[in-house]
C-alpha atoms as a PDB file:
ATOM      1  CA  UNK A   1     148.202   8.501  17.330  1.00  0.00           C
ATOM      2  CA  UNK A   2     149.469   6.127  20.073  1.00  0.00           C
ATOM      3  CA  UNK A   3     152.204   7.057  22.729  1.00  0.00           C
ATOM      4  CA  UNK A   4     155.411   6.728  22.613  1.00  0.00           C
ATOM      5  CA  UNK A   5     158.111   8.007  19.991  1.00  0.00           C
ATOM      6  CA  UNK A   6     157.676   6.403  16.711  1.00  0.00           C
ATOM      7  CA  UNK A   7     158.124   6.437  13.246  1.00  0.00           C
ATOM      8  CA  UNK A   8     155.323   7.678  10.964  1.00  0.00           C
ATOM      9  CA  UNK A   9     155.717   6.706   6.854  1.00  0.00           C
ATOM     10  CA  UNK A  10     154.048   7.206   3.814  1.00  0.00           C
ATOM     11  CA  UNK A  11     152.961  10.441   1.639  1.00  0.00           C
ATOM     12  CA  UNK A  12     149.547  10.962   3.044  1.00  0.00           C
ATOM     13  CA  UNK A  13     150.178   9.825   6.989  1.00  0.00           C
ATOM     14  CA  UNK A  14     153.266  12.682   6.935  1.00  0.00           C
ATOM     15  CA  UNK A  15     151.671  15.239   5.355  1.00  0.00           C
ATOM     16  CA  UNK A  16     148.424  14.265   7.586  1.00  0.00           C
ATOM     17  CA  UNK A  17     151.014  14.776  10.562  1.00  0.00           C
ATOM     18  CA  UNK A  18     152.139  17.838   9.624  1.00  0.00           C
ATOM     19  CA  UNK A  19     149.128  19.382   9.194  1.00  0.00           C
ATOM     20  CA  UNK A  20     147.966  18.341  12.786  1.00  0.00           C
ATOM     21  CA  UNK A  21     150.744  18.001  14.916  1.00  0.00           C
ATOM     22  CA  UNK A  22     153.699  19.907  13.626  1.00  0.00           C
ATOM     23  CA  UNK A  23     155.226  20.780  16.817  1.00  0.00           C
ATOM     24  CA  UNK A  24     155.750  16.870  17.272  1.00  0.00           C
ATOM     25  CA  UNK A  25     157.717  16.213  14.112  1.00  0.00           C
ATOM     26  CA  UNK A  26     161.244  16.563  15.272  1.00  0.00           C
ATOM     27  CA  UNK A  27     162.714  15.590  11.338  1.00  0.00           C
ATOM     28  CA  UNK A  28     161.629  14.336   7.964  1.00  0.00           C
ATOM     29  CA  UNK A  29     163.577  12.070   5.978  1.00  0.00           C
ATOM     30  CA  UNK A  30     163.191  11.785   2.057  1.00  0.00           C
ATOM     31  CA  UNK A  31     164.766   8.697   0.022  1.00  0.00           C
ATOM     32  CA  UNK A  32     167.247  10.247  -2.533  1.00  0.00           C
ATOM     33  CA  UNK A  33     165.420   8.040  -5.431  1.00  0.00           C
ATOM     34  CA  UNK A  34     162.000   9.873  -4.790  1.00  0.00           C
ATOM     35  CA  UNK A  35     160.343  11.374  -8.000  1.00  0.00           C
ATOM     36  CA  UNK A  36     158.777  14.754  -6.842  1.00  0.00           C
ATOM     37  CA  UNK A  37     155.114  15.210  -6.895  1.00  0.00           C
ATOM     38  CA  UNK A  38     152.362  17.320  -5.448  1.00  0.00           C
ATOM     39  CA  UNK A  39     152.269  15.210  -2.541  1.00  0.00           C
ATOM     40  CA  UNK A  40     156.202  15.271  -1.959  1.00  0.00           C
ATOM     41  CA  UNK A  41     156.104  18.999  -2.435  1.00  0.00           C
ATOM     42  CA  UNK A  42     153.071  19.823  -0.027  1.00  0.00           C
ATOM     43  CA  UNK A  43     155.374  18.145   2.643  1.00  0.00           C
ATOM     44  CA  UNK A  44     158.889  19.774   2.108  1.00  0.00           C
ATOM     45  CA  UNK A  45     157.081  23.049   2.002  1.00  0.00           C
ATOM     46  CA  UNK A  46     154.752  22.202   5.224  1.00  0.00           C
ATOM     47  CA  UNK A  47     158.257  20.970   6.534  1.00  0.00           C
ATOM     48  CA  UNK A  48     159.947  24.131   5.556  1.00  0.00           C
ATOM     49  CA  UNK A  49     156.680  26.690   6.751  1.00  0.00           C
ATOM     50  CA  UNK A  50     157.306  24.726  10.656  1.00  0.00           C
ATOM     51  CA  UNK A  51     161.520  25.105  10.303  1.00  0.00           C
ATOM     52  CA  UNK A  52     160.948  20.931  10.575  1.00  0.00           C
ATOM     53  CA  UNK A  53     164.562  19.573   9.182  1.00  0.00           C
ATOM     54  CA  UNK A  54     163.945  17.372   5.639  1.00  0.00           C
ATOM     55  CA  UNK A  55     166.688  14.988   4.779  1.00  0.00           C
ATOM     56  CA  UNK A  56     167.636  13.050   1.854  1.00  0.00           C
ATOM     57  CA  UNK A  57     168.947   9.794   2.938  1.00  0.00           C
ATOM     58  CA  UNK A  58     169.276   6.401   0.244  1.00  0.00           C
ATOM     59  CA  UNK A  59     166.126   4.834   0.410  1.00  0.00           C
ATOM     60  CA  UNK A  60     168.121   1.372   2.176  1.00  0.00           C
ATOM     61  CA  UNK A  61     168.265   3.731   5.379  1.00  0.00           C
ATOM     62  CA  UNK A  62     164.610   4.051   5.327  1.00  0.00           C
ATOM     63  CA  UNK A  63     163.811   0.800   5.114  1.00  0.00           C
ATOM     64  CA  UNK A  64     166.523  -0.329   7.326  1.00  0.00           C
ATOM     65  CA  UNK A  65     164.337   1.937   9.982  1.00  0.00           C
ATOM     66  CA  UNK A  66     161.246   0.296   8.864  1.00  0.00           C
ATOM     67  CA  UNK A  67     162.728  -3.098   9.643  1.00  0.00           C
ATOM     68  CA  UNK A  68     163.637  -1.877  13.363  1.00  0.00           C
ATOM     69  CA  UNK A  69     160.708   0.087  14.020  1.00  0.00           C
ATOM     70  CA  UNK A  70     158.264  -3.230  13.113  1.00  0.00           C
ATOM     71  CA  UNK A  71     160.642  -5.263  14.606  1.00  0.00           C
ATOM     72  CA  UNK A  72     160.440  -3.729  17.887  1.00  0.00           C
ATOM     73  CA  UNK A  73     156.392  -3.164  17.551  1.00  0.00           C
ATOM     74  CA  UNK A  74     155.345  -6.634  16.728  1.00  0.00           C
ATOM     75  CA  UNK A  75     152.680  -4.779  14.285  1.00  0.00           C
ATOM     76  CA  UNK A  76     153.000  -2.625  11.556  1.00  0.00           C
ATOM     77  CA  UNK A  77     152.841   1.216  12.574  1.00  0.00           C
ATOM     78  CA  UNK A  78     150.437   3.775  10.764  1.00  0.00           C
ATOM     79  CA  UNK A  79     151.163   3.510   7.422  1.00  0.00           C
ATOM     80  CA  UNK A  80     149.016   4.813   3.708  1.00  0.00           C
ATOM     81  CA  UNK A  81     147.417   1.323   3.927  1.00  0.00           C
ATOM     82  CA  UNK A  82     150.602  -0.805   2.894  1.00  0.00           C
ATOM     83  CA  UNK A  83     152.875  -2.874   5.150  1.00  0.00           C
ATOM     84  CA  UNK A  84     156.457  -1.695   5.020  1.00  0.00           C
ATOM     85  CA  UNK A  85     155.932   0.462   1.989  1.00  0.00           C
ATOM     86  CA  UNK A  86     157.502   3.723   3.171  1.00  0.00           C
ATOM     87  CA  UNK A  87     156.798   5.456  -0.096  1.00  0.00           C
ATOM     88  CA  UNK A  88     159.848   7.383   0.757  1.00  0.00           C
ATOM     89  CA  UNK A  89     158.637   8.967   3.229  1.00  0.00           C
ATOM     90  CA  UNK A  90     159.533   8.737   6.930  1.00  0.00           C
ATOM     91  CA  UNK A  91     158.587  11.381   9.762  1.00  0.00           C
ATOM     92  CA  UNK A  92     160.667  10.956  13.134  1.00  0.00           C
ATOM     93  CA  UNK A  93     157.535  12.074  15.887  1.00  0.00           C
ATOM     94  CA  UNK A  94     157.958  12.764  19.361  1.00  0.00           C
ATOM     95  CA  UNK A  95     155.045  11.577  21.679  1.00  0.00           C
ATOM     96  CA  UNK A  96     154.221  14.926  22.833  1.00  0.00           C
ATOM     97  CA  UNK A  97     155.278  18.726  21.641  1.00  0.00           C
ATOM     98  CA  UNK A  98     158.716  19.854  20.966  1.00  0.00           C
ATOM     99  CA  UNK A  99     159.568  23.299  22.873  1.00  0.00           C
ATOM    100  CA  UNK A 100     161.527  26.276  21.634  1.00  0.00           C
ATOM    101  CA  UNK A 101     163.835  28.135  23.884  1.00  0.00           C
ATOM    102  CA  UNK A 102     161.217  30.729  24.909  1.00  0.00           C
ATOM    103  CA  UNK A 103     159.152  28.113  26.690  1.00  0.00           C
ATOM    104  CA  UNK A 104     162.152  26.537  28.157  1.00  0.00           C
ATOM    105  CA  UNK A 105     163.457  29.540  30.032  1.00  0.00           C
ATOM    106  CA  UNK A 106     159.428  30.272  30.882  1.00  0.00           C
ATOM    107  CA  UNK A 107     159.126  26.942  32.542  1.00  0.00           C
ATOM    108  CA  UNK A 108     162.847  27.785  34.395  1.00  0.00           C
ATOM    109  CA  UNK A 109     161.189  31.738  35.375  1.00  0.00           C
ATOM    110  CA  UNK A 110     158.737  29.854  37.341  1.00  0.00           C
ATOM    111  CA  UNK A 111     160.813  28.085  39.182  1.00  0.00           C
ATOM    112  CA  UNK A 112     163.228  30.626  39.769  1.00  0.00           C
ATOM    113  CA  UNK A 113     160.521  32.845  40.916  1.00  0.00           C
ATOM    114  CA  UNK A 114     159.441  29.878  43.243  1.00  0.00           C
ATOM    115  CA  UNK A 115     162.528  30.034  44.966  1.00  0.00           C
ATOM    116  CA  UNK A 116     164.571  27.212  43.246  1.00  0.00           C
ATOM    117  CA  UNK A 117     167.211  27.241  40.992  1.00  0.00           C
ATOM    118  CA  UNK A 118     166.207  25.649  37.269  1.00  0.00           C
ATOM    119  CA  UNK A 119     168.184  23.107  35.755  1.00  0.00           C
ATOM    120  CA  UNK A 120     169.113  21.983  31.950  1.00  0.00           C
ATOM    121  CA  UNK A 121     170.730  19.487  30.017  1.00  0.00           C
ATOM    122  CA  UNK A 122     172.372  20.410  26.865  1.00  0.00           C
ATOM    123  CA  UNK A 123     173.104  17.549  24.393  1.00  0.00           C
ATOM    124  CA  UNK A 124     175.687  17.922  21.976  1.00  0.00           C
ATOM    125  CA  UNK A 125     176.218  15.335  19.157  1.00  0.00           C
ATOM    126  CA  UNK A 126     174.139  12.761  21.188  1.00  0.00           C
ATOM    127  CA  UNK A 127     173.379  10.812  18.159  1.00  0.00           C
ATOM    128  CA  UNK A 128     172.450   6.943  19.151  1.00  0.00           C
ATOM    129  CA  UNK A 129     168.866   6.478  19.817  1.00  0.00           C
ATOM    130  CA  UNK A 130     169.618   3.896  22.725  1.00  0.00           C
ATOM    131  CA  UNK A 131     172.243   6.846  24.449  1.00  0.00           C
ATOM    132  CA  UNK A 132     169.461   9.798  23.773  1.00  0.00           C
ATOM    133  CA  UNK A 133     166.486   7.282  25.745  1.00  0.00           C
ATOM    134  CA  UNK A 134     168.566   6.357  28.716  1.00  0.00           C
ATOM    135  CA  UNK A 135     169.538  10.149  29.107  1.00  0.00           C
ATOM    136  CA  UNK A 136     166.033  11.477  28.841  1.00  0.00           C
ATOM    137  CA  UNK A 137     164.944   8.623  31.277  1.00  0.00           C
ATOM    138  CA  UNK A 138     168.158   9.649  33.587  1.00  0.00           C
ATOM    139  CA  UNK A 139     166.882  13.464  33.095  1.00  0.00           C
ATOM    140  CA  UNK A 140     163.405  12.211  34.375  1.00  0.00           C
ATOM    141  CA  UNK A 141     164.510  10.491  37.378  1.00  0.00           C
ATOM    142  CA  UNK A 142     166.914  13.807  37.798  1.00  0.00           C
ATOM    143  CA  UNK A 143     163.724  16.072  37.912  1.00  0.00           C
ATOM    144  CA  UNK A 144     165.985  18.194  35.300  1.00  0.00           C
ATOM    145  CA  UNK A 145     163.279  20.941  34.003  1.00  0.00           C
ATOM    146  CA  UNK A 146     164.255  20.181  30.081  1.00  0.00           C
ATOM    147  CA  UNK A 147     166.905  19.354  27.613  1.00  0.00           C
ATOM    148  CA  UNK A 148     167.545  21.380  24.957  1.00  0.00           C
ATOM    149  CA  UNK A 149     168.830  19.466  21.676  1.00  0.00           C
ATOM    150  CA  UNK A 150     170.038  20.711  18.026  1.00  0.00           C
ATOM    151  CA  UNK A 151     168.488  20.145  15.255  1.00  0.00           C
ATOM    152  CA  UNK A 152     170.915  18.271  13.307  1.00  0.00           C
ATOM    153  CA  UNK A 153     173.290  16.179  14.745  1.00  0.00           C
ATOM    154  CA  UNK A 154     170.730  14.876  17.475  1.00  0.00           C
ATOM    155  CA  UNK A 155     169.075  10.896  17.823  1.00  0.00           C
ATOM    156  CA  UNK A 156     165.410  12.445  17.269  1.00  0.00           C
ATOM    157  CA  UNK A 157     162.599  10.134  18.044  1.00  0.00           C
ATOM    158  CA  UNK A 158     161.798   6.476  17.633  1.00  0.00           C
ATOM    159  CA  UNK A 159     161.384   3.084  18.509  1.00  0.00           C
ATOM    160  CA  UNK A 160     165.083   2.807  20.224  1.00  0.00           C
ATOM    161  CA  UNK A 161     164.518   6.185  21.894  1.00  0.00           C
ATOM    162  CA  UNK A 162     161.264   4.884  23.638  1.00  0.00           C
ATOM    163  CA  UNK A 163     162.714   1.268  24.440  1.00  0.00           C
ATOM    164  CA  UNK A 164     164.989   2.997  26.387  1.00  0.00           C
ATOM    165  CA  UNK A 165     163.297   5.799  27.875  1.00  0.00           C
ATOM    166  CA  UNK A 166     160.763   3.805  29.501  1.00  0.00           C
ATOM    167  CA  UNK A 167     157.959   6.405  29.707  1.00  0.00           C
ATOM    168  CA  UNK A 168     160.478   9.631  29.933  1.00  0.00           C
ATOM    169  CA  UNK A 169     159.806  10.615  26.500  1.00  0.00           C
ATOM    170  CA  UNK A 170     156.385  11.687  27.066  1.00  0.00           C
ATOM    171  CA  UNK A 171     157.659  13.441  30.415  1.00  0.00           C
ATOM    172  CA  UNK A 172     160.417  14.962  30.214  1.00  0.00           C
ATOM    173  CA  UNK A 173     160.421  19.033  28.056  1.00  0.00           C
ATOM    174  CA  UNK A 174     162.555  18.502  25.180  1.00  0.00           C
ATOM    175  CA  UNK A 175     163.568  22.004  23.152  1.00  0.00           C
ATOM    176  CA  UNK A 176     165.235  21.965  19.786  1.00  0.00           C
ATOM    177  CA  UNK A 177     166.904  24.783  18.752  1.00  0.00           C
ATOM    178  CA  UNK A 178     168.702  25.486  15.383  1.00  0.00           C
ATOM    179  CA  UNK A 179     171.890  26.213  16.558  1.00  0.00           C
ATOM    180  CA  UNK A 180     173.761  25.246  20.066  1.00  0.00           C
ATOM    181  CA  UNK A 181     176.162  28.180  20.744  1.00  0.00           C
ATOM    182  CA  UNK A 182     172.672  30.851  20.598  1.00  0.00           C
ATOM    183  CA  UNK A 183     170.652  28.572  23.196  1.00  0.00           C
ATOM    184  CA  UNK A 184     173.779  28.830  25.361  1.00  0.00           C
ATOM    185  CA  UNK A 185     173.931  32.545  24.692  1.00  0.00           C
ATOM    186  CA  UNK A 186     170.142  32.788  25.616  1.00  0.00           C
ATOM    187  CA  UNK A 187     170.564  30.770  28.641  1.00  0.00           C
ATOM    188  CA  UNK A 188     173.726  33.363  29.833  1.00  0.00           C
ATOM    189  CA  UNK A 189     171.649  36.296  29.145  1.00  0.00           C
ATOM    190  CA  UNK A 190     168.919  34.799  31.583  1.00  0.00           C
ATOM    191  CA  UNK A 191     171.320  34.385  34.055  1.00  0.00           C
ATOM    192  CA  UNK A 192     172.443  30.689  33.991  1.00  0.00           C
ATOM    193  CA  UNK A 193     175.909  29.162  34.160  1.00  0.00           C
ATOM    194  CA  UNK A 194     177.113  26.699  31.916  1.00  0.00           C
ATOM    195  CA  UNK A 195     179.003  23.322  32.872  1.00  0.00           C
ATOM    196  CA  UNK A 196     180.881  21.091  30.394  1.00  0.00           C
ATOM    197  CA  UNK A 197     181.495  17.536  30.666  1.00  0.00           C
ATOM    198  CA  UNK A 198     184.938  17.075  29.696  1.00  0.00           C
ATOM    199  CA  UNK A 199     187.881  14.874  30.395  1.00  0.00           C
ATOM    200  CA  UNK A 200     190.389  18.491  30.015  1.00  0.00           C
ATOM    201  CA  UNK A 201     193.338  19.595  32.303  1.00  0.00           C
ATOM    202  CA  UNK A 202     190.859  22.954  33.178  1.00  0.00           C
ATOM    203  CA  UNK A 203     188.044  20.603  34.562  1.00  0.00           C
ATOM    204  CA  UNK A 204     187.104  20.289  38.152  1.00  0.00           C
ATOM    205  CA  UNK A 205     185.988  16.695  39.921  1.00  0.00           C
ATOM    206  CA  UNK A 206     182.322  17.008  39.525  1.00  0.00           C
ATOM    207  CA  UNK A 207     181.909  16.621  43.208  1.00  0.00           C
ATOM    208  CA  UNK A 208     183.873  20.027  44.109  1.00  0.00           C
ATOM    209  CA  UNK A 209     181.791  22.480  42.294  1.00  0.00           C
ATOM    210  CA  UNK A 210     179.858  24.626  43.234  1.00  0.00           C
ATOM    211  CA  UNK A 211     175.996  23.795  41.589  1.00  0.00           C
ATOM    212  CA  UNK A 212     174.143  26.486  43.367  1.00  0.00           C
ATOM    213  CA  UNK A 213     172.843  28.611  40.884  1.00  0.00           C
ATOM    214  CA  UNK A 214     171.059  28.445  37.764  1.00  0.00           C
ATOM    215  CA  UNK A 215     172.629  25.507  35.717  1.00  0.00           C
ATOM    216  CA  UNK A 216     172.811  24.268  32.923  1.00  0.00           C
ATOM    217  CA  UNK A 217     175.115  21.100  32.102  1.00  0.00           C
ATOM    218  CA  UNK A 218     176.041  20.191  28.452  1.00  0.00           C
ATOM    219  CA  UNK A 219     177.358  16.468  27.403  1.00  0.00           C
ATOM    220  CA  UNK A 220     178.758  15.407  24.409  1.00  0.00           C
ATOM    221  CA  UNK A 221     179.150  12.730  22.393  1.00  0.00           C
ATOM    222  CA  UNK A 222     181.234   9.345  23.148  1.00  0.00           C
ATOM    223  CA  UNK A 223     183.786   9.960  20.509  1.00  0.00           C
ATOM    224  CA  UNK A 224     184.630  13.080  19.839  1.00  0.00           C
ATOM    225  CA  UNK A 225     183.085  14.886  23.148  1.00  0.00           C
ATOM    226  CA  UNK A 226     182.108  18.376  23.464  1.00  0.00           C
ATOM    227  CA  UNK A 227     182.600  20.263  19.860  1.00  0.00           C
ATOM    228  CA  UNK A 228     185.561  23.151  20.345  1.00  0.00           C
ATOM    229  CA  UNK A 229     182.821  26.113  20.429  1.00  0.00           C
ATOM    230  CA  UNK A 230     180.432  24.700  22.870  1.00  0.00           C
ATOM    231  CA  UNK A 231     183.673  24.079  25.131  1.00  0.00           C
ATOM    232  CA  UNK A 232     184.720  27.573  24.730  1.00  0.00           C
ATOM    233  CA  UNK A 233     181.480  28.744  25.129  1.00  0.00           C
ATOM    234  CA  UNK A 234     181.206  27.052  28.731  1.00  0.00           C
ATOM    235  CA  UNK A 235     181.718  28.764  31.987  1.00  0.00           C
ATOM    236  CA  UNK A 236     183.552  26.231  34.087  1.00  0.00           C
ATOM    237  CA  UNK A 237     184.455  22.501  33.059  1.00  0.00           C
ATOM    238  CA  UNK A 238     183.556  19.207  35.463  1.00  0.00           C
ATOM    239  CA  UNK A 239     185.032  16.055  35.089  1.00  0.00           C
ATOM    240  CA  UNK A 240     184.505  12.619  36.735  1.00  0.00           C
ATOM    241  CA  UNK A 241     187.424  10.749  38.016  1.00  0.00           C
ATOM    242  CA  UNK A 242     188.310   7.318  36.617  1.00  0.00           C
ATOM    243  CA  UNK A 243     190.036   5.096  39.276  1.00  0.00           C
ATOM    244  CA  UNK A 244     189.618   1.773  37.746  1.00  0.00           C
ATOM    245  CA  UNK A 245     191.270   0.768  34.030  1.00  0.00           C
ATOM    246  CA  UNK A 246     188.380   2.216  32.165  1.00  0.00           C
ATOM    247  CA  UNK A 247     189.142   5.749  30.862  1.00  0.00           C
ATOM    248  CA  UNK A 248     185.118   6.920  30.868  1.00  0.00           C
ATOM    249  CA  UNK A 249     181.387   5.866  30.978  1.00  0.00           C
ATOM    250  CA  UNK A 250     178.520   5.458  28.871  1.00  0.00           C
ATOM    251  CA  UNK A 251     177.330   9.107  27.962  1.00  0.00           C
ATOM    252  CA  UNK A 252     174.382   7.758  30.006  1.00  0.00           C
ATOM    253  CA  UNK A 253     176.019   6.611  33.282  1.00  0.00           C
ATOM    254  CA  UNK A 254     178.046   9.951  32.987  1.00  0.00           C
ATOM    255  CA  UNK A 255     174.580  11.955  32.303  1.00  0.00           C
ATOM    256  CA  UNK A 256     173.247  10.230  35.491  1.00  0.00           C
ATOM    257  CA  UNK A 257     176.284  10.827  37.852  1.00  0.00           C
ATOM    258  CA  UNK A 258     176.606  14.721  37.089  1.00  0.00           C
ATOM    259  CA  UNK A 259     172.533  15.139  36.892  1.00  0.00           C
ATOM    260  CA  UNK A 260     172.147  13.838  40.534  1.00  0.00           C
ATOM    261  CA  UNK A 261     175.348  15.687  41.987  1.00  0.00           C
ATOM    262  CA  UNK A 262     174.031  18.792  39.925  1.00  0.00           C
ATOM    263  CA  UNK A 263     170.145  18.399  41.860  1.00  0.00           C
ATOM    264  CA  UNK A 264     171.735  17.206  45.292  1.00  0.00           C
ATOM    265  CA  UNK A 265     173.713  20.472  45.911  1.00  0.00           C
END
C-alpha cells in the first residue's frame, strides 16, 4: 500500500484492508443502494469486530470522492481491477496506525517522566479535509505529541488531507476515540489541563496564560466553534485578539498561533 492518506474502494480491496491493517481504517462508507451479500457482510462485521465506523452515504457521494481522489492522483488508486467502479465500497485509510487513548497518554508518560511537559491537540468538529491537513502539518511543525480526534464528526483520511499535510500525516500520532468529553476526562485524571479556543467573555489573550503544565488545547470548528459540553468541560478558555476588520482566522492559522505560544512557554 503506498504512503500517504488515501482512499481504498471495492468489495475485495476493503475487506483485504481490514483483514491486514485494521488499525489504519479510520471509517467505511457504504452506498445506500448496495444489495447485501457475503462480501458486504464480511466487511460491516470486520468493521464492527475493530469498532471501525460504517456509513451509509448515496452512492453520488462516493463517486463524487472517486472523482477527487483520481483527480488529485493522476492514476487510478487500488481498486478490484476496475477504474472508478467503487462497487459501493469506500474505506477512508490513514498512512500509518490510528492510536487509542492508552497509547496517547503512554507516549505523554514518557515525556513527562523525561522531564517535559506533553502536549495535545483536541479537534472538535474539524470536518474539511483541507482544515484537518494544514492542522496536522501545523501540529508537526509544533512538535505537539498527538491529536486526539472523534470518531464521527471528524475529516478522516484522504487525498485533501495529504495535499495539505505535506508529509505530517505519516508523522504526526493521531488517536480516535468514540466520544470527546471521556478523552478529556482521561486526560484530567492523568493530570493535564484543558484549554479551549473560544472567542467568549471568560477567555484569556492566548499570550497571558500560563502553558506550563501538562496541556492539552482543543479547537473547534469554523462555524459553530467548540460544542457547549466540550466548553464546559474545559479548564480555562484562550482567545486570540482580532485588531484588524476580520473577526477570526482559518481554524488552521488559529491552530498554528496557539500551538507555538502553547510549546514556547
Amino acid at each position: 500500500m503506498g504512503s500517504g492518506a488515501r482512499y481504498v474502494y471495492g468489495k475485495n480491496s476493503v475487506k483485504a484492508l481490514l483483514d491486514v491493517h485494521p488499525d489504519r481504517v479510520f471509517k467505511v462508507f457504504l452506498s445506500d443502494s448496495l444489495k447485501p451479500d457475503k462480501r458486504v457482510q464480511s466487511i460491516q462485521e470486520s468493521a464492527r469486530s475493530h469498532r471501525i465506523p460504517v456509513q451509509t452515504v448515496p452512492r453520488q457521494k462516493l463517486d463524487q470522492m472517486i472523482r477527487s481522489y483520481e483527480d488529485q492522483l493522476g492514476s487510478p488508486p487500488e481498486t478490484d481491477g476496475e477504474q472508478a467502479n467503487h462497487q459501493g465500497v469506500i474505506a477512508s485509510v490513514a498512512p500509518k496506525a490510528l492510536l487509542d487513548m492508552q497509547a496517547i497518554l503512554k507516549i505523554c508518560k514518557a515525556k513527562t517522566e523525561a522531564g517535559d511537559f506533553p502536549r495535545l491537540l483536541l479537534l472538535d468538529g474539524i470536518t474539511d479535509p483541507r482544515n484537518f491537513g494544514a492542522i496536522l502539518r501545523v501540529a508537526d511543525a509544533a512538535g505537539i505529541d498527538g491529536v486526539i480526534v472523534p470518531k464521527h464528526h471528524s475529516a478522516g483520511f484522504g487525498p485533501g488531507v495529504s495535499k495539505t499535510a505535506s508529509g505530517a500525516e505519516e508523522t504526526v500520532n493521531v488517536a480516535v476515540v468514540s466520544n470527546l468529553n471521556q478523552a478529556i476526562q482521561q486526560l484530567k485524571d492523568a493530570g493535564f489541563w484543558i484549554a479551549g479556543a473560544a472567542h467568549d467573555p471568560k477567555a484569556v489573550d492566548y499570550y497571558k496564560q500560563d502553558y506550563k503544565m501538562p496541556m492539552a488545547l482543543i479547537m473547534g470548528s469554523e462555524d459553530k466553534g467548540l460544542a457547549s459540553l466540550v466548553r464546559k468541560n474545559c479548564d480555562f478558555l484562550v482567545q486570540i485578539p482580532m485588531r484588524g476588520t476580520v473577526d477570526s482566522l482559518n481554524v488552521a492559522a488559529a491552530t498554528a498561533v496557539l500551538l507555538f505560544e502553547m510549546v514556547k512557554r
